[in-house]
Protein backbone atom coordinates (compact mmCIF):
# COMPACT_ATOMS: atom_id res chain seq x y z
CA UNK A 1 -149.54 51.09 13.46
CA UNK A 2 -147.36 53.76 15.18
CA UNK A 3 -145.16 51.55 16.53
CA UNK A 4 -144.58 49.64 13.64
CA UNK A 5 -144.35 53.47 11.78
CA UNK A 6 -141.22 54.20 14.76
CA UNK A 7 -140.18 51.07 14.02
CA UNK A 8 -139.96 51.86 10.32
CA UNK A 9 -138.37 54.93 10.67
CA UNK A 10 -136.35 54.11 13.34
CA UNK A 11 -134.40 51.20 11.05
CA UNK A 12 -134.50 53.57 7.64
CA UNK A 13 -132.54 56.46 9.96
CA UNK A 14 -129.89 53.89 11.27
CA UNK A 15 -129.71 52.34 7.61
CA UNK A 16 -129.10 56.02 6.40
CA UNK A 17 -125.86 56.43 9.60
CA UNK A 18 -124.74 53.00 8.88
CA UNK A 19 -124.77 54.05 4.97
CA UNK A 20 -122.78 57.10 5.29
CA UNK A 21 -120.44 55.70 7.51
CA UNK A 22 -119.62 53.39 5.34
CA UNK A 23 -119.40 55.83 2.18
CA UNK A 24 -116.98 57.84 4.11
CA UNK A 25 -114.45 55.23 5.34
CA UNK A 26 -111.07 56.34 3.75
CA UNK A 27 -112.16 59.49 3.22
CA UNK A 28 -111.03 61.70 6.31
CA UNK A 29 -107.99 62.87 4.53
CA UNK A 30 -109.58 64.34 1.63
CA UNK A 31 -112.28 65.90 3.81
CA UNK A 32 -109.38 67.50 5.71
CA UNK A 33 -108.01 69.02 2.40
CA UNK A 34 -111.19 70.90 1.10
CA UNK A 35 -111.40 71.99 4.32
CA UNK A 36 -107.87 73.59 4.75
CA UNK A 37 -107.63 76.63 2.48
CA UNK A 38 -104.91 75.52 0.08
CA UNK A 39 -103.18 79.05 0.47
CA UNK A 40 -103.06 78.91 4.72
CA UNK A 41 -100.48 78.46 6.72
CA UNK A 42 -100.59 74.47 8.31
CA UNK A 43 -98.47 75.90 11.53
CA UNK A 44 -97.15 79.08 12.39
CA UNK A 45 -94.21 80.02 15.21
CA UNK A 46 -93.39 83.47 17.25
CA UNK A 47 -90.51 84.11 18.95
CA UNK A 48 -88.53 81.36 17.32
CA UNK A 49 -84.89 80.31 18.11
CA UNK A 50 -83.57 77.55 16.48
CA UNK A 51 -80.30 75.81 17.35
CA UNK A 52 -79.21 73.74 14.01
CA UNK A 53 -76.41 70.74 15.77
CA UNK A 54 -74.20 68.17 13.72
CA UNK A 55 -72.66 65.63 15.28
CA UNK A 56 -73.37 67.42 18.70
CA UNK A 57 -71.79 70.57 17.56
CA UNK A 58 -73.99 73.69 17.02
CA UNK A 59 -73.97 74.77 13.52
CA UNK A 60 -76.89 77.73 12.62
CA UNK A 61 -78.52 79.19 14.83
CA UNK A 62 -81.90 81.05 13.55
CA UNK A 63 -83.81 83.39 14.98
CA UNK A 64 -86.89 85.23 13.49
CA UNK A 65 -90.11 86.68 15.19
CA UNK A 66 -92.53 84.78 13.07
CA UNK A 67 -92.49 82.03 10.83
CA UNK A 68 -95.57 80.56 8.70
CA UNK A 69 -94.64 76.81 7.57
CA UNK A 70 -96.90 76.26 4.14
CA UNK A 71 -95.90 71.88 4.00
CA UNK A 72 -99.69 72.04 2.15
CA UNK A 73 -98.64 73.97 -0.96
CA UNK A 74 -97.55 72.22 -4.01
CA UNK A 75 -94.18 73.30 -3.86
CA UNK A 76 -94.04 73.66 0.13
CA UNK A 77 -92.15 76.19 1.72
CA UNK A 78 -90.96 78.12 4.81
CA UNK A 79 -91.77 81.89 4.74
CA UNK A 80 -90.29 84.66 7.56
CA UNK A 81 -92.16 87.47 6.49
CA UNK A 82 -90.97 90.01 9.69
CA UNK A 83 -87.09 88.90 9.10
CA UNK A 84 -84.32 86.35 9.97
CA UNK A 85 -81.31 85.96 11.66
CA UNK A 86 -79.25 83.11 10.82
CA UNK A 87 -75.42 82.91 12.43
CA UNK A 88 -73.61 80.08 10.69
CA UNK A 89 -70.80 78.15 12.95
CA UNK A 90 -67.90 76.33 10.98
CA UNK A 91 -65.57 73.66 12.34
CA UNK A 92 -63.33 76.05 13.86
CA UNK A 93 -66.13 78.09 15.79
CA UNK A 94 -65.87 81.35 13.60
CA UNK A 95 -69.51 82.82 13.01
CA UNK A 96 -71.13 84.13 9.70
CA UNK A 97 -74.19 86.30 9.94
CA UNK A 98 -76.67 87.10 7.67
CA UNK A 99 -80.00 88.78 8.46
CA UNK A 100 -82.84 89.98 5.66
CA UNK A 101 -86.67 92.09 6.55
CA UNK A 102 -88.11 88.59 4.74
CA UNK A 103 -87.29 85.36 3.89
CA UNK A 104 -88.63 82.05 1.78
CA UNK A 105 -87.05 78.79 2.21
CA UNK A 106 -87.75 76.45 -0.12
CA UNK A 107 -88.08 72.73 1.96
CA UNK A 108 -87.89 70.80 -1.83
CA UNK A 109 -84.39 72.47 -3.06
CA UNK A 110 -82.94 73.51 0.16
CA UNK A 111 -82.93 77.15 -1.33
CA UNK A 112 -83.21 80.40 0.94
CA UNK A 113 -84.35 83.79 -0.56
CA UNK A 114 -83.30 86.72 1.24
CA UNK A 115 -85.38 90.22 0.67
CA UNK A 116 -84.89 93.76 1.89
CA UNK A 117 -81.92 95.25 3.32
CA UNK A 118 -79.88 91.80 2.96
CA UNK A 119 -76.62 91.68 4.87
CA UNK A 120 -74.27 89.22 5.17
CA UNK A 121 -71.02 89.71 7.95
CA UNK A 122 -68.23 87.03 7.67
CA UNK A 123 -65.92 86.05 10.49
CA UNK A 124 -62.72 87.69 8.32
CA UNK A 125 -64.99 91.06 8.38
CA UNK A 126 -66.47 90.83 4.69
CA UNK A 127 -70.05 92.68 4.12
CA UNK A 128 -71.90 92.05 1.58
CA UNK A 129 -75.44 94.04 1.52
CA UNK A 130 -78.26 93.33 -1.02
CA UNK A 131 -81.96 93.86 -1.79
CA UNK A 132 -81.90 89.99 -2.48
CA UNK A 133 -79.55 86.94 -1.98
CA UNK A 134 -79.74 83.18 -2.55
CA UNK A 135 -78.38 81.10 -0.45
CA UNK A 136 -78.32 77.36 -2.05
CA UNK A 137 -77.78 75.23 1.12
CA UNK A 138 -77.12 71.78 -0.82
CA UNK A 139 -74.03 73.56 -2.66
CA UNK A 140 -72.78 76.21 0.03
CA UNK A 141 -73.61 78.86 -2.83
CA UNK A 142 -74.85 82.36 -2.44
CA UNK A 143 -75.76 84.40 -5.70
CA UNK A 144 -77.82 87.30 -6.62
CA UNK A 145 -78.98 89.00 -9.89
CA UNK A 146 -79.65 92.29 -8.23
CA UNK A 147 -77.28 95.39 -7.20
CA UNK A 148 -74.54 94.20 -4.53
CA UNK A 149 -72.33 95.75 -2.56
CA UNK A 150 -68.73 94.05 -0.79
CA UNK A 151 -66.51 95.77 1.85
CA UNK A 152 -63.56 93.73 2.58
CA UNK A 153 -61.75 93.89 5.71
CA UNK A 154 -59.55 96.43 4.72
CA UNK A 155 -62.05 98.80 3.32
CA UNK A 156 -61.81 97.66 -0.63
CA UNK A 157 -65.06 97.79 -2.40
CA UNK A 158 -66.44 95.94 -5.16
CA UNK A 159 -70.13 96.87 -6.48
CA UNK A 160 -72.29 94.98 -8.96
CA UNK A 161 -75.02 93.94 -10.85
CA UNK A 162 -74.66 90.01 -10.31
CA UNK A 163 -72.78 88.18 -7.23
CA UNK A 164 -71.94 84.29 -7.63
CA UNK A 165 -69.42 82.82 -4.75
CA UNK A 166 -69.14 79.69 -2.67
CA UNK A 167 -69.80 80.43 1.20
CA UNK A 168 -65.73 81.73 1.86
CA UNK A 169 -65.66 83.80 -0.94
CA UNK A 170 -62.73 81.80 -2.76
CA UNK A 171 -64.44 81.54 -5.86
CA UNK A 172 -66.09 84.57 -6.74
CA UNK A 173 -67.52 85.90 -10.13
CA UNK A 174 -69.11 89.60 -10.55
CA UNK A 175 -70.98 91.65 -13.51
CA UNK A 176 -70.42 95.11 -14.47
CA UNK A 177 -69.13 95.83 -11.11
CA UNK A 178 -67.15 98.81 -9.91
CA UNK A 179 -64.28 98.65 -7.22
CA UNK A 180 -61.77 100.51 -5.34
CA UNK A 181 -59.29 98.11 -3.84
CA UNK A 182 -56.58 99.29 -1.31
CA UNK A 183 -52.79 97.99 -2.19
CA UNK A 184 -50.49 97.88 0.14
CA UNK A 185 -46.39 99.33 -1.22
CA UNK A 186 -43.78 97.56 -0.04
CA UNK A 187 -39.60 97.91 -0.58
CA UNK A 188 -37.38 96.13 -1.81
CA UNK A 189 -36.08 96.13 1.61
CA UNK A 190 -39.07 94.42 2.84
């Protein structure tokens, strides 16, 4: 009777594995999900320097002491929450800079908000210096809604409540801003 009792047993506990087994086949990846908190990081990075290349040419290169990749969330994004460092390279090897205390990128619409102490140095010796800036990768735009300030190269200043331009500054638009713009005289012998 005991052995026929372990024998019982022994076939009900293997039913019971062979059972669950079965009632969890395709299931791994939503078990994985409840068990990753949906507002955690899925990888994080320290020390990171990124070389961006196109066509064998280097064309960003990022640097920022921590980032926290969150691919999970619903809207999945990149965030730098000690800073970033991103120098820009164009065709002809001149270097944009732009560095920010914190920084979301945005993987679905390839856009980049910039927070605290934003500034942006271009190769012709523009600054531009925010509290925040977008920076719309898919369009080469940078905008903000916040205070601005622009120093051109030859010390002219323009300061504003709104900033819209393309990357090179050729197309530039500006709310209630203030500026003091140097002019150089010139003769008529000139």
């Amino acid at each position: 009777m005991i052995k026929k009792t372990k024998t019982y047993i022994l076939y009900l506990v293997t039913a019971f594995a062979v059972t669950l087994c079965f009632s969890c086949k395709g299931k791994g990846e939503e078990i994985r999900k409840m068990r990753m908190k949906s507002d955690a990081a899925i990888a994080e990075g320290t020390g990171i320097n990124l070389k961006y290349t196109d066509s064998g040419k280097v064309t960003a290169h990022l640097k920022t002491p921590l980032l926290k990749d969150f691919g999970n969330a619903s809207f999945p994004y990149e965030e730098f929450p000690e800073g970033i460092e991103v120098v820009f390279i164009d065709d002809d090897g001149k270097e944009n800079i732009i560095t920010s205390e914190y920084a979301i990128r945005f993987k679905g619409t390839n856009l980049i908000d910039l927070r605290q102490n934003v500034t942006l140095f271009t190769s012709d010796s523009v600054t531009l210096n925010a509290q925040q800036l977008y920076w719309d990768q898919s369009n080469n735009w940078i905008f903000t809604d916040q205070p601005y300030t622009l120093i051109t190269a030859d010390g002219s200043r323009n300061a504003g409540d709104l900033f819209d331009s393309d990357k090179d500054f050729t197309n530039f638009v500006s709310l209630n801003n203030v500026s003091k713009q140097y002019v150089k005289e010139t003769t008529e012998e000139e």
